[in-house]
Protein backbone atom coordinates (compact mmCIF):
# COMPACT_ATOMS: atom_id res chain seq x y z
CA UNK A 1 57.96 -151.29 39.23
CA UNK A 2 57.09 -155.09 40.28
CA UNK A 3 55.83 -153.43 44.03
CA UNK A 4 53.28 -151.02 41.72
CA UNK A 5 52.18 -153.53 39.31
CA UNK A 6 51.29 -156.46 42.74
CA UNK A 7 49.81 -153.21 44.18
CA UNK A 8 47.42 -152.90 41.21
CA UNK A 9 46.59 -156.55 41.24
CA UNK A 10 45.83 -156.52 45.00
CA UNK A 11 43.36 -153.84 44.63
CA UNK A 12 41.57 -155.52 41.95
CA UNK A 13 41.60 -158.46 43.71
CA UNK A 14 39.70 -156.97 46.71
CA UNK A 15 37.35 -154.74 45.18
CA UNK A 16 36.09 -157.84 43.38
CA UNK A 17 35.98 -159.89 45.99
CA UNK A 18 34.18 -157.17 48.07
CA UNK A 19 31.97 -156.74 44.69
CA UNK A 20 30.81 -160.56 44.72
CA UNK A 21 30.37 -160.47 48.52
CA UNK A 22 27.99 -157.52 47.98
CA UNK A 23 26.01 -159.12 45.18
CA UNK A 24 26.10 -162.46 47.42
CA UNK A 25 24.70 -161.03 50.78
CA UNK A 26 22.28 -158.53 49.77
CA UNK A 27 18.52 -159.38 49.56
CA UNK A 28 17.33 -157.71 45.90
CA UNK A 29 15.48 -160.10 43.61
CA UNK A 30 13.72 -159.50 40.92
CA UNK A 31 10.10 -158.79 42.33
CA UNK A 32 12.12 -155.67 44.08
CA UNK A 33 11.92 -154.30 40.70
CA UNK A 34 8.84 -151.64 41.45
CA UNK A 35 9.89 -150.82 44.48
CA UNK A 36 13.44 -149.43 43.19
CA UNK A 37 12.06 -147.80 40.20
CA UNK A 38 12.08 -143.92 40.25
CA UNK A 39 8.39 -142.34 40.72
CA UNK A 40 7.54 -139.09 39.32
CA UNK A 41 4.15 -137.29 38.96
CA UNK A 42 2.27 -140.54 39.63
CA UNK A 43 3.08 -142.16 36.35
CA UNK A 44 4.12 -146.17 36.72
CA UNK A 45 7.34 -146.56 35.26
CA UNK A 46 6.60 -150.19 34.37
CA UNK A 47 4.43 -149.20 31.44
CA UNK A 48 5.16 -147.62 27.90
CA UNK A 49 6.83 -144.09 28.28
CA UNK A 50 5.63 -143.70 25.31
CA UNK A 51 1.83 -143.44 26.72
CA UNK A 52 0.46 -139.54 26.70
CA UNK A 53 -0.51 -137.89 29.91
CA UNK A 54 -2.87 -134.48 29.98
CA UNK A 55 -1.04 -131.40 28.67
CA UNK A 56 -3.34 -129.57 31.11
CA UNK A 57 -1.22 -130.79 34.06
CA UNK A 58 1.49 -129.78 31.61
CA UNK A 59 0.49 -126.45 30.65
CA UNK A 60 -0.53 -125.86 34.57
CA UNK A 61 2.73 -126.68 35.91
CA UNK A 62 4.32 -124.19 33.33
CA UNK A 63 2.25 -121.55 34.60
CA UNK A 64 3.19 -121.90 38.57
CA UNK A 65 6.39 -121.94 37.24
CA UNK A 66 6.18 -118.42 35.52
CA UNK A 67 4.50 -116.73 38.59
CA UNK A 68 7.27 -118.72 40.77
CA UNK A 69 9.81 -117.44 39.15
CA UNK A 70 8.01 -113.63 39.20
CA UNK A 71 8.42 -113.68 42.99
CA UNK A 72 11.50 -114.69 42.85
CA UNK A 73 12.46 -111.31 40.13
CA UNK A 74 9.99 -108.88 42.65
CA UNK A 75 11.06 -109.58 46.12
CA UNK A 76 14.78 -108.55 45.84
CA UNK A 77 13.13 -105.22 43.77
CA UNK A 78 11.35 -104.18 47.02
CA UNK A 79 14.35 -104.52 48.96
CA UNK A 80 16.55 -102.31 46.78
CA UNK A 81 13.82 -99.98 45.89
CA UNK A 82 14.62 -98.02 49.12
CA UNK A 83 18.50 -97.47 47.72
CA UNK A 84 17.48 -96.36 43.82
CA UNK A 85 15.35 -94.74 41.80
CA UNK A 86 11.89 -95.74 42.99
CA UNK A 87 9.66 -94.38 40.41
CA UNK A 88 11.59 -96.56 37.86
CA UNK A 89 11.19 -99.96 39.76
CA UNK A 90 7.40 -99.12 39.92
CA UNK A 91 7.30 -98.00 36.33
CA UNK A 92 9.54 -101.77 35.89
CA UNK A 93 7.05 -104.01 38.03
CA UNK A 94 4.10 -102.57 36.50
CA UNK A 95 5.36 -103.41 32.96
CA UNK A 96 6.76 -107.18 34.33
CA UNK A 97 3.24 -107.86 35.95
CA UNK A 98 0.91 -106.35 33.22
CA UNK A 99 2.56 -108.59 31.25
CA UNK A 100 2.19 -111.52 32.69
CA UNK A 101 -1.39 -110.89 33.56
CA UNK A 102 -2.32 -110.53 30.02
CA UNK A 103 -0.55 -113.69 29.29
CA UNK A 104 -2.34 -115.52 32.34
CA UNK A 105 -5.86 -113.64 30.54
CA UNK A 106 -4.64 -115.06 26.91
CA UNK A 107 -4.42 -118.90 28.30
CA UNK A 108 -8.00 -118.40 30.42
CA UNK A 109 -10.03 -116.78 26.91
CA UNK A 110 -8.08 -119.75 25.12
CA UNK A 111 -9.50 -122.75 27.55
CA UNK A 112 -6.12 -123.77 28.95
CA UNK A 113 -7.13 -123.27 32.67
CA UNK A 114 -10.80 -125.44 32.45
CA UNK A 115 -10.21 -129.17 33.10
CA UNK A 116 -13.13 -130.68 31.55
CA UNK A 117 -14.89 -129.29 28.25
């Protein structure tokens, strides 16, 4: 019990002694701040995140999403059309695209897709 217990207190004892030598030798200060804070999309992390940003780029990334993801659903179709019913698939990626491309004509009549008004 004594041998598990000096054990424990051995290993504490280095990792915060390695801990302090860490914090000791490396080279981050404060003005490293911006350069080890995430970026995404071009916003600057240092501000509010409360500031708003264009729901166009929103809205546009949603869309290349959708049409992404629809290649993604079609190309393993074509590949097992040869094995099934083909008429089906057809009749299936006809329905899956008309869709979408009456969705993608619904945002364009709405204004969605223009940038400037």
């Amino acid at each position: 019990m004594t041998l598990v217990l000096i054990s424990s207190i051995m290993a504490f004892i280095l990792s915060m002694v390695l801990m302090m030598l860490c914090a000791v030798i490396s080279k981050s200060s404060i003005m490293d701040r911006e350069k080890m804070s995430p970026f995404e999309c071009g916003f600057d992390p240092m501000n509010s995140p409360r500031s708003p940003f264009s729901i166009q780029f929103f809205l546009l990334a949603v869309l290349f999403l959708i049409f992404d993801i629809e290649i993604a659903i079609i190309l393993p179709v074509i590949i097992t059309m040869k094995w099934n019913m083909t008429s089906m698939w057809l009749l299936t990626i006809m329905a899956f695209i008309i869709i979408l491309l009456l969705g993608l004509y619904y945002e364009w009549n709405n204004g969605v897709l223009e940038w400037s008004k």
